[in-house]
N, C-alpha and C. Protein backbone atom coordinates (compact mmCIF):
# COMPACT_ATOMS: atom_id res chain seq x y z
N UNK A 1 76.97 55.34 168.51
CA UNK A 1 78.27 54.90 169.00
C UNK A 1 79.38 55.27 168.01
N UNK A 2 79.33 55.07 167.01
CA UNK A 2 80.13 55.38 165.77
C UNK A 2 80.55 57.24 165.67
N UNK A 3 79.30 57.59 166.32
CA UNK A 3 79.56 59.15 165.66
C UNK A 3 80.50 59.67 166.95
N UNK A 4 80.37 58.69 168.16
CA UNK A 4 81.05 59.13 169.32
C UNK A 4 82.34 58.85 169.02
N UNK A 5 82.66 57.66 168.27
CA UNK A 5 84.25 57.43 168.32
C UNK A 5 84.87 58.40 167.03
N UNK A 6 84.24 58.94 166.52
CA UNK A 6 84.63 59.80 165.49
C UNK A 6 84.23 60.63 165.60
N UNK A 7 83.70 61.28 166.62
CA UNK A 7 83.93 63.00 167.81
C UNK A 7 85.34 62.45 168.69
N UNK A 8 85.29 61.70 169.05
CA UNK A 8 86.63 61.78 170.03
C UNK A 8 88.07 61.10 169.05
N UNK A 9 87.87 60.80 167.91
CA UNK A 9 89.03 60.58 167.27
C UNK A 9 89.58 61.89 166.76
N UNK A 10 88.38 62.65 166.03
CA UNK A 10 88.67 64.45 166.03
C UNK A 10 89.28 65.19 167.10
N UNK A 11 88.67 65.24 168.05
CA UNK A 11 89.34 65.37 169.31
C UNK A 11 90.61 65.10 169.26
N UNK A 12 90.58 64.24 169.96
CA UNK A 12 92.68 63.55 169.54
C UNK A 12 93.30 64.43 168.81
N UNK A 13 92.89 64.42 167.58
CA UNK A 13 93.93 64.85 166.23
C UNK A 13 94.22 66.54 166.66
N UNK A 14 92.84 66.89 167.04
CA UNK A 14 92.92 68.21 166.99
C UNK A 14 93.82 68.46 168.21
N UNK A 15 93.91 67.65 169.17
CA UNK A 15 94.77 68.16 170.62
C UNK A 15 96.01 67.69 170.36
N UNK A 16 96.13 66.84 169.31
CA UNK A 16 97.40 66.01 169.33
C UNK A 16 98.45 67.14 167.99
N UNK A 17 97.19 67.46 167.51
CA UNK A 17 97.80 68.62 166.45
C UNK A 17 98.04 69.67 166.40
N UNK A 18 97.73 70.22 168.08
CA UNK A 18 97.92 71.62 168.59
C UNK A 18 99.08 71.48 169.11
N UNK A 19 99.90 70.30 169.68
CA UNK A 19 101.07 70.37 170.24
C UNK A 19 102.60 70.06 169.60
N UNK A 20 101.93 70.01 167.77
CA UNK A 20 102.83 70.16 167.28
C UNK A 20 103.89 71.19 166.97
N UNK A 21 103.55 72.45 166.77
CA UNK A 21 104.81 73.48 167.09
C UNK A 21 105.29 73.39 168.16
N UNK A 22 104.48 73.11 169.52
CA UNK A 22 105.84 73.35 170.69
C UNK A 22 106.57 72.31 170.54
N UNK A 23 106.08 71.29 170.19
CA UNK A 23 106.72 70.13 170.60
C UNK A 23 107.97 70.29 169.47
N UNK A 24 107.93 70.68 168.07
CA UNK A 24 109.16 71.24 166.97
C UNK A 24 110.31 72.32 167.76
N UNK A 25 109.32 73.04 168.77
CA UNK A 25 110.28 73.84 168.97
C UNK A 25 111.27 73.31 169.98
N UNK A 26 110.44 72.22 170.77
CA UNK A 26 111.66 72.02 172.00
C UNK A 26 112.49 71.07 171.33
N UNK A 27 112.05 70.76 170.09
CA UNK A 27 113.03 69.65 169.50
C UNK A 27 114.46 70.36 169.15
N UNK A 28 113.74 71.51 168.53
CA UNK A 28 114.81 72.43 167.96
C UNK A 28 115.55 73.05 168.58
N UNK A 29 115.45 73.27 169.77
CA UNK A 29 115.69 74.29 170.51
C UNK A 29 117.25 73.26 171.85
N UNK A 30 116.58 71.82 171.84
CA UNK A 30 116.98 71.14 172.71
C UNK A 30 118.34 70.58 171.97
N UNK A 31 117.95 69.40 170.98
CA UNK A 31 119.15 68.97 169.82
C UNK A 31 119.89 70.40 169.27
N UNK A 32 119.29 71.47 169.26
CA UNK A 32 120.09 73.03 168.33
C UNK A 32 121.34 72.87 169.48
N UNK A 33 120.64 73.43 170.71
CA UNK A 33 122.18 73.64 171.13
C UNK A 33 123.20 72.07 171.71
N UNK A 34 122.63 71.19 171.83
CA UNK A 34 123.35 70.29 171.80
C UNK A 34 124.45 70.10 170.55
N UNK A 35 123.78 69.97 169.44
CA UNK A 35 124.82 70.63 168.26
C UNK A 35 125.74 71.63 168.59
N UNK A 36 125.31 72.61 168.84
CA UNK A 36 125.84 73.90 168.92
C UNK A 36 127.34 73.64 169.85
N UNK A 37 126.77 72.71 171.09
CA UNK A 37 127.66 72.27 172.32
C UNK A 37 128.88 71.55 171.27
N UNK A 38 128.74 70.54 170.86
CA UNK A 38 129.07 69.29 170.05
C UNK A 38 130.16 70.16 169.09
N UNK A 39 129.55 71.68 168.55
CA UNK A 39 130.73 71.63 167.54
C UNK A 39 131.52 72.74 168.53
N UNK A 40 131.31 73.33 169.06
CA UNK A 40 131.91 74.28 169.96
C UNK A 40 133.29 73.51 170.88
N UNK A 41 132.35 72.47 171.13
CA UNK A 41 133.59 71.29 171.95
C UNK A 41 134.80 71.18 170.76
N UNK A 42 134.11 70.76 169.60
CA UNK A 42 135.16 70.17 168.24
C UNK A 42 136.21 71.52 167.76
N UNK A 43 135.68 72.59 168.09
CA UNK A 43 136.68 73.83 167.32
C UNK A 43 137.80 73.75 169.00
N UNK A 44 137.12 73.55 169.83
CA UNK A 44 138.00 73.83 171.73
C UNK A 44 139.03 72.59 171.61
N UNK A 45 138.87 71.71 170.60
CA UNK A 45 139.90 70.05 170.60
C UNK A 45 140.10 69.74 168.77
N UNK A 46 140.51 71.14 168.33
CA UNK A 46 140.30 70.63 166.83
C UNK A 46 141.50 69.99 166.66
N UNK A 47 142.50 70.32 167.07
CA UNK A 47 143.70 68.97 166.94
C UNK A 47 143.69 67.13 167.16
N UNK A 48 142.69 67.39 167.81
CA UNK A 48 142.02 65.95 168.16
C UNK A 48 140.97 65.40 167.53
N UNK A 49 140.25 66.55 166.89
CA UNK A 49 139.09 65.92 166.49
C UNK A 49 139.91 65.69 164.78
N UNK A 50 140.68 66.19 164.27
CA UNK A 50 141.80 65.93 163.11
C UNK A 50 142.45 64.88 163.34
N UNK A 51 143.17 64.44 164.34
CA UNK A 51 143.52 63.14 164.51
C UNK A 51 142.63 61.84 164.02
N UNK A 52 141.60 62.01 164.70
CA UNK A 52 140.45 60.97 164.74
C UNK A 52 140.04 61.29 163.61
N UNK A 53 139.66 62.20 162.39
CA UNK A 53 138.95 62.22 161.42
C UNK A 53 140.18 61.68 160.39
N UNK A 54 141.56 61.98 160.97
CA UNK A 54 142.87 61.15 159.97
C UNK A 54 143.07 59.48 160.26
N UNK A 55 142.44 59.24 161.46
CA UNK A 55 142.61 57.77 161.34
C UNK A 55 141.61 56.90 161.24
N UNK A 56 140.33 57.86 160.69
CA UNK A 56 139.33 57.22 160.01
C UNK A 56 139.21 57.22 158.65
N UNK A 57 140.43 58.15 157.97
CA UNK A 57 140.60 57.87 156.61
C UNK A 57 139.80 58.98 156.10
N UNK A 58 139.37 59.89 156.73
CA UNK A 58 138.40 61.14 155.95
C UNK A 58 139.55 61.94 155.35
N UNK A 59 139.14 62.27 154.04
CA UNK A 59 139.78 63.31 152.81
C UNK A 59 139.91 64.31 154.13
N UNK A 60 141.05 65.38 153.91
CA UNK A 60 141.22 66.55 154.19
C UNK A 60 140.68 66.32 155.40
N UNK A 61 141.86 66.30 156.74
CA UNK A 61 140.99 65.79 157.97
C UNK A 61 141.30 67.03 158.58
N UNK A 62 141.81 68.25 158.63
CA UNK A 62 142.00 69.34 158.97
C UNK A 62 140.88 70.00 158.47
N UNK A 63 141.05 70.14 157.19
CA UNK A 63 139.49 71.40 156.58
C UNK A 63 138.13 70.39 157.41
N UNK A 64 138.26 69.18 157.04
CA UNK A 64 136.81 68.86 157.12
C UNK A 64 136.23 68.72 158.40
N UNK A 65 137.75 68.83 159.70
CA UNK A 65 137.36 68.88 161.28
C UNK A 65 136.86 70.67 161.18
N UNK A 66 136.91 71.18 160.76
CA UNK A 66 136.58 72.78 160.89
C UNK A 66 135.20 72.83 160.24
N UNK A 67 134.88 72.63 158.94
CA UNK A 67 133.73 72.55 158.65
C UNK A 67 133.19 72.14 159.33
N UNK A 68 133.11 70.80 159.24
CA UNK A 68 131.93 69.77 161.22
C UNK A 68 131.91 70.85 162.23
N UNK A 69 132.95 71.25 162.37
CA UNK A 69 132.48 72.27 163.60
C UNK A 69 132.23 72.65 163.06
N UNK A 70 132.65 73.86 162.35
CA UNK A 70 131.59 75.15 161.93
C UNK A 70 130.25 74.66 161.61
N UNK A 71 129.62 73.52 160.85
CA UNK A 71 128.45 73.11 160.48
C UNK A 71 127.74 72.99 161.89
N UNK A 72 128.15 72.41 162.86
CA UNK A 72 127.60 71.46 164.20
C UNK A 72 127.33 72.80 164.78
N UNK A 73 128.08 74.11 164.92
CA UNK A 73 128.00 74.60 166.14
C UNK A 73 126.64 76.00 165.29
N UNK A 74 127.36 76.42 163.87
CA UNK A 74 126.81 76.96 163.30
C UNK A 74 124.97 76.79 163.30
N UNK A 75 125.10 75.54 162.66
CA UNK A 75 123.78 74.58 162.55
C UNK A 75 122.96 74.62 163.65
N UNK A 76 123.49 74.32 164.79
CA UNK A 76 123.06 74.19 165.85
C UNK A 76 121.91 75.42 166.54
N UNK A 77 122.68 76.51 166.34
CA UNK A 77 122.28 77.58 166.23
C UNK A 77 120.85 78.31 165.78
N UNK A 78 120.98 77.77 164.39
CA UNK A 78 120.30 78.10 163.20
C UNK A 78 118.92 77.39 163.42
N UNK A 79 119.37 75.81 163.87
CA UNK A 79 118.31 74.92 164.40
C UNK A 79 117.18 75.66 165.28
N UNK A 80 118.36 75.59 166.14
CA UNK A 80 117.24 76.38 167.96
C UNK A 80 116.62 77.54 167.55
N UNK A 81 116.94 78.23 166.23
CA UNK A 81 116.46 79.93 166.35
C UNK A 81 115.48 79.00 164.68
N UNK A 82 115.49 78.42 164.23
CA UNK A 82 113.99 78.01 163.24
C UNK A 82 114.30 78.77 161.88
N UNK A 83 116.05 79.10 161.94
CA UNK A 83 115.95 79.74 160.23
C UNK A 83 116.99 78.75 159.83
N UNK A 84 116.62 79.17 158.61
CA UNK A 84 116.98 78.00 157.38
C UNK A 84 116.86 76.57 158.08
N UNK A 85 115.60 76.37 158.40
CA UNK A 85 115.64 74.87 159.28
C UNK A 85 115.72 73.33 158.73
N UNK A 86 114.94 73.51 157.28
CA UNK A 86 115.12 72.45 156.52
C UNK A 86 116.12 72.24 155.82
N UNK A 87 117.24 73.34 155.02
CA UNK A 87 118.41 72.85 154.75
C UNK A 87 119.73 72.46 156.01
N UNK A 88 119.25 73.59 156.50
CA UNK A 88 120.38 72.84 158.21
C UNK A 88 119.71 71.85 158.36
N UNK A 89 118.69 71.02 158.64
CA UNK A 89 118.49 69.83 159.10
C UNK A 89 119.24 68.74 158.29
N UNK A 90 118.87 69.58 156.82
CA UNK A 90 119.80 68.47 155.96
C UNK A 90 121.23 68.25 155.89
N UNK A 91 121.83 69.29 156.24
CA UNK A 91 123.44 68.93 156.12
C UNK A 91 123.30 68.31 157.50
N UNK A 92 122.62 68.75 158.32
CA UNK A 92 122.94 68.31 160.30
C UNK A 92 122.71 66.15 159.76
N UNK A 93 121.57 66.27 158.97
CA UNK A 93 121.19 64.51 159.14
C UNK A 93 122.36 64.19 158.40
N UNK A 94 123.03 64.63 157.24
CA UNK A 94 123.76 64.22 156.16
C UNK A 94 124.98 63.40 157.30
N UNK A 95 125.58 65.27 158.02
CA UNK A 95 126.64 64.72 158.80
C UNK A 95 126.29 63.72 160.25
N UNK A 96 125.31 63.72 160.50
CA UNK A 96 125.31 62.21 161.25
C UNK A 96 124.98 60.87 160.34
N UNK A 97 124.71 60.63 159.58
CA UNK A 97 124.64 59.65 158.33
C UNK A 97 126.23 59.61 158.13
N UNK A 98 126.78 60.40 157.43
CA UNK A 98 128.35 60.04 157.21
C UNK A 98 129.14 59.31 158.76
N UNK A 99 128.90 60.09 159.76
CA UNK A 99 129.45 59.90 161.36
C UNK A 99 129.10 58.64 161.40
N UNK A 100 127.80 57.85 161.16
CA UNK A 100 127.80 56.81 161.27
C UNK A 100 128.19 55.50 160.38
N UNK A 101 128.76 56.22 158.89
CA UNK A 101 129.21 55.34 158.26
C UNK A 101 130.76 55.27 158.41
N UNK A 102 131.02 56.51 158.71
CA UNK A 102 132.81 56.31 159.39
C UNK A 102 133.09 56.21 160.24
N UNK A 103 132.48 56.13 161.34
CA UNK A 103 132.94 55.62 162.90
C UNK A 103 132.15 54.80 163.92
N UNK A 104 131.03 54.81 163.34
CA UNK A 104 130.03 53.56 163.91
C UNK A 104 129.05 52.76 163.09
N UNK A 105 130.23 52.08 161.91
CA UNK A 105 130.02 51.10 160.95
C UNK A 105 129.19 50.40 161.31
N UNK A 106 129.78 49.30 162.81
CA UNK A 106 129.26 48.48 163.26
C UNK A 106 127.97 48.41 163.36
N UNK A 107 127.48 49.51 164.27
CA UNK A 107 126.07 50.06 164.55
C UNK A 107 125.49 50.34 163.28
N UNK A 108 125.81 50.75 162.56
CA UNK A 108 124.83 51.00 161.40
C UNK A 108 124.42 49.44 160.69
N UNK A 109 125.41 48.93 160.53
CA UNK A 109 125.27 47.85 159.72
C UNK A 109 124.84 46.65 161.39
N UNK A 110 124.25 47.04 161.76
CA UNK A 110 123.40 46.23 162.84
C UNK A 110 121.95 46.63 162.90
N UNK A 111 121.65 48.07 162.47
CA UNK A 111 120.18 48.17 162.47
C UNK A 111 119.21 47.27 162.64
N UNK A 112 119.20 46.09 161.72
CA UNK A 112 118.49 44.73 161.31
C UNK A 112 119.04 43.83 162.29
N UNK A 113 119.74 43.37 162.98
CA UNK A 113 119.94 42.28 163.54
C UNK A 113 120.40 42.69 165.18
N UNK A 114 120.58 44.08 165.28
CA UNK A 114 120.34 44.61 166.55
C UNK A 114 120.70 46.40 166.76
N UNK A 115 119.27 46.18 166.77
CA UNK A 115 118.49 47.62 166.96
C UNK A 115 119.06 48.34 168.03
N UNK A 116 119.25 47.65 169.26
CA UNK A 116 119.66 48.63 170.17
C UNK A 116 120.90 49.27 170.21
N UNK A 117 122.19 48.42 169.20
CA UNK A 117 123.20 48.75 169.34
C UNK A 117 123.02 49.80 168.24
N UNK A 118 122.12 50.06 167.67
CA UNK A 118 121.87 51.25 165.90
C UNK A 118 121.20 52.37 167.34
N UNK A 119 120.68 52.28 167.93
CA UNK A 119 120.12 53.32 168.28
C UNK A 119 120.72 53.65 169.47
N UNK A 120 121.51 52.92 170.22
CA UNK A 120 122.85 53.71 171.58
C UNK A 120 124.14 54.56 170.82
N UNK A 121 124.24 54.40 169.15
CA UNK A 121 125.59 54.91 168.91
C UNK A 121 125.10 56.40 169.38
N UNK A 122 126.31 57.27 169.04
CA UNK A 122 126.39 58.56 169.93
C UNK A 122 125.11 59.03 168.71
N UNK A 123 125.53 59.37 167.21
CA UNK A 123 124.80 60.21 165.70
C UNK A 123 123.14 59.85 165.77
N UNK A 124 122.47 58.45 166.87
CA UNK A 124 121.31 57.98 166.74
C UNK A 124 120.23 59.06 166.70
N UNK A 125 120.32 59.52 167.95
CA UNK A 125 119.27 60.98 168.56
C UNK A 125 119.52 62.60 167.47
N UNK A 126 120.70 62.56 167.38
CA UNK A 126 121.54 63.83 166.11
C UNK A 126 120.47 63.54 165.24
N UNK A 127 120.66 62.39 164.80
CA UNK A 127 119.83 61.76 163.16
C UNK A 127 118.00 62.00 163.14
N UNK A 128 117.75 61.68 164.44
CA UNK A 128 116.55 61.33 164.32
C UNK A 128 115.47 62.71 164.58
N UNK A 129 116.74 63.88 165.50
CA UNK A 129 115.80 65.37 165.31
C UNK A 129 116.23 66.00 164.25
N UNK A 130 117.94 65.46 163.75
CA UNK A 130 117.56 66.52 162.09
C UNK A 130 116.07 65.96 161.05
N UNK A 131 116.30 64.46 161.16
CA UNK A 131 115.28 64.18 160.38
C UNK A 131 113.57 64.58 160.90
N UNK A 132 113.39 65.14 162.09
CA UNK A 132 112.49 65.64 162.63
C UNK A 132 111.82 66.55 161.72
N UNK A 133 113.06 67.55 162.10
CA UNK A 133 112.83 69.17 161.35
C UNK A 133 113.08 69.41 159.60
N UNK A 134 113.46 68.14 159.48
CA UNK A 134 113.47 68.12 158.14
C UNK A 134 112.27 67.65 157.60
N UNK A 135 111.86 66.65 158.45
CA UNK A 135 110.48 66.12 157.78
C UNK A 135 109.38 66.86 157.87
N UNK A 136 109.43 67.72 159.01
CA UNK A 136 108.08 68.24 159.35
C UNK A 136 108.32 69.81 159.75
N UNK A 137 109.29 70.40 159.32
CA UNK A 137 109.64 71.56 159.10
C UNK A 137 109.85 72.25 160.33
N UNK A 138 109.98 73.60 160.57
CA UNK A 138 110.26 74.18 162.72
C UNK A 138 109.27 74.68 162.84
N UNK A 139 108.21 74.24 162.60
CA UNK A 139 106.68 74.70 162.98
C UNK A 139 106.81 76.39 163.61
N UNK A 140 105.60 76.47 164.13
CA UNK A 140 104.86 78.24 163.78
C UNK A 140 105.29 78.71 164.46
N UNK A 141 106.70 78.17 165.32
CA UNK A 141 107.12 79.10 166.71
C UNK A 141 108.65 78.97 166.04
N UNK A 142 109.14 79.68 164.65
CA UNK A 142 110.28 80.25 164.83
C UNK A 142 110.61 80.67 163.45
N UNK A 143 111.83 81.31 163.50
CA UNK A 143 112.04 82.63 162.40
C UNK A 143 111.12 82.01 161.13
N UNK A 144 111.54 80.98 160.95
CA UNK A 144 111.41 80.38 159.35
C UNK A 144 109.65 81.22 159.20
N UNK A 145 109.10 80.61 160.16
CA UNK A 145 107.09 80.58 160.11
C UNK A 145 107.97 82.45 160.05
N UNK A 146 107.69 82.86 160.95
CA UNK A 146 107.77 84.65 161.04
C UNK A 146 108.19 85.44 159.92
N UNK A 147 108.65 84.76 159.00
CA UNK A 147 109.37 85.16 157.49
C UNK A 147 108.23 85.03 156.82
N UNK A 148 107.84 83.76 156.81
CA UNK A 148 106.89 83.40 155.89
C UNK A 148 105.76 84.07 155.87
N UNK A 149 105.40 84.65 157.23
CA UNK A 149 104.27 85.13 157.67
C UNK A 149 104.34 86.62 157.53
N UNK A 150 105.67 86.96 157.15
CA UNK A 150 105.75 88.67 157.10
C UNK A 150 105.58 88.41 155.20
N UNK A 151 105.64 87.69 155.10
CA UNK A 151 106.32 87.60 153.45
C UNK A 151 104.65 87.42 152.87
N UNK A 152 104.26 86.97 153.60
CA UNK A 152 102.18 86.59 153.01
C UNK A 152 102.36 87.79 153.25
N UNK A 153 101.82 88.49 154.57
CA UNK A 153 101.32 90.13 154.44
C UNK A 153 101.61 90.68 153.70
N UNK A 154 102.96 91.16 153.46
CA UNK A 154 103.64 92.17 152.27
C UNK A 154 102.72 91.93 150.90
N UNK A 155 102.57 90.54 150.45
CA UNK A 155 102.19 90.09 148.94
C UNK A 155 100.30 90.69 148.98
N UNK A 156 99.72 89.95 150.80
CA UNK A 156 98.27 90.79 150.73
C UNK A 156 98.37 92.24 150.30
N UNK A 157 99.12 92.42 150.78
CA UNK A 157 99.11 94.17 150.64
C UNK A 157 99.76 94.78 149.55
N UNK A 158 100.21 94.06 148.78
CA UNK A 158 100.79 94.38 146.95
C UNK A 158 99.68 94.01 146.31
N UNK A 159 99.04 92.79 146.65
CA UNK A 159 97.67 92.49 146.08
C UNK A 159 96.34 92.99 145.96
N UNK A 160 96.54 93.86 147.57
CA UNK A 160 95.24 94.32 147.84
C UNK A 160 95.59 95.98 146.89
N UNK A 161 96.66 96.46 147.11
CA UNK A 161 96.97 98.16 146.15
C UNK A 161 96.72 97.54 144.80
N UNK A 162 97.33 96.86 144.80
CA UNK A 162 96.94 96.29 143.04
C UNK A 162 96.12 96.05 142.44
N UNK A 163 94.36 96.02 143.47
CA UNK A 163 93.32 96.01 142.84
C UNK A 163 92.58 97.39 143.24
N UNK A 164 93.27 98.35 143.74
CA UNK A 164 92.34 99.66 144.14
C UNK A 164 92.64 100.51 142.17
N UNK A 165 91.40 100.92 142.29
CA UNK A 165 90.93 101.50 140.89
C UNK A 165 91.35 103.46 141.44
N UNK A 166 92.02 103.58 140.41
CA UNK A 166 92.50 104.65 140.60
C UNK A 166 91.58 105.59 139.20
């Protein structure tokens, strides 16, 4: 009985662990261009989105509405296509972490005493696939893996000339 529940707990892992790249990629691919949407909207209303970043008291609310976009739409991008995925994830979580300490205080500082209002603000879902791809990298279905994977061969094959006896 024992060896059965630990054949089918293997099982599991192994089926549950095969659906981890797609499942990175639709993460990436789904939140990427939602970003992408998000800052594209912000450069199409940057006079507005400067307003609102000036009456939340953000330094430099002109440069720093252009950066957000450029980061959001840029990022976004970068996300869905799997290059540079772990530092874009990090500025992408950074700037929903800040978003939620300057414009949905409330919600943040409710986490503990009500969850649902921490997890309906708009930055909740933003936060939780940068921290996705940050935690667990854009798995084997995109540029990042395809780099890495051209970048092993090249080194086999410096390694492998490097031991032929001439």
């Amino acid at each position: 009985m024992k060896e059965r529940v630990e054949n089918c707990l293997r099982l599991l892992a192994k089926g549950a662990g095969s659906l981890q790249s797609p499942f990175l990629l639709l993460v990436r691919l789904y939140w990427g261009w939602q970003f992408a949407q998000t800052g594209w909207g912000k450069f199409n209303n940057i006079e507005k989105v400067t307003g609102f970043f000036t009456s939340l008291g953000i330094p430099l609310p002109g440069l720093t509405a252009h950066f957000i976009a450029g980061l959001e739409l840029g990022g976004g991008i970068l996300l869905a296509l799997g290059l540079l995925s772990r530092p874009i994830a990090l500025l992408l979580a950074t700037n929903m972490l800040v978003a939620y300490v300057t414009a949905d205080r409330e919600a943040l500082f409710s986490v503990i005493s009500d969850p649902d209002k921490f997890s309906a603000a708009a930055p909740f879902t933003f936060l939780i696939a940068s921290l996705i791809v940050l935690i667990f990298g854009p798995g084997k279905l995109s540029v990042d893996a395809w780099i890495a994977s051209r970048n092993q061969s090249k080194k086999k094959f410096a390694d492998a000339s490097s031991e032929v006896i001439v």
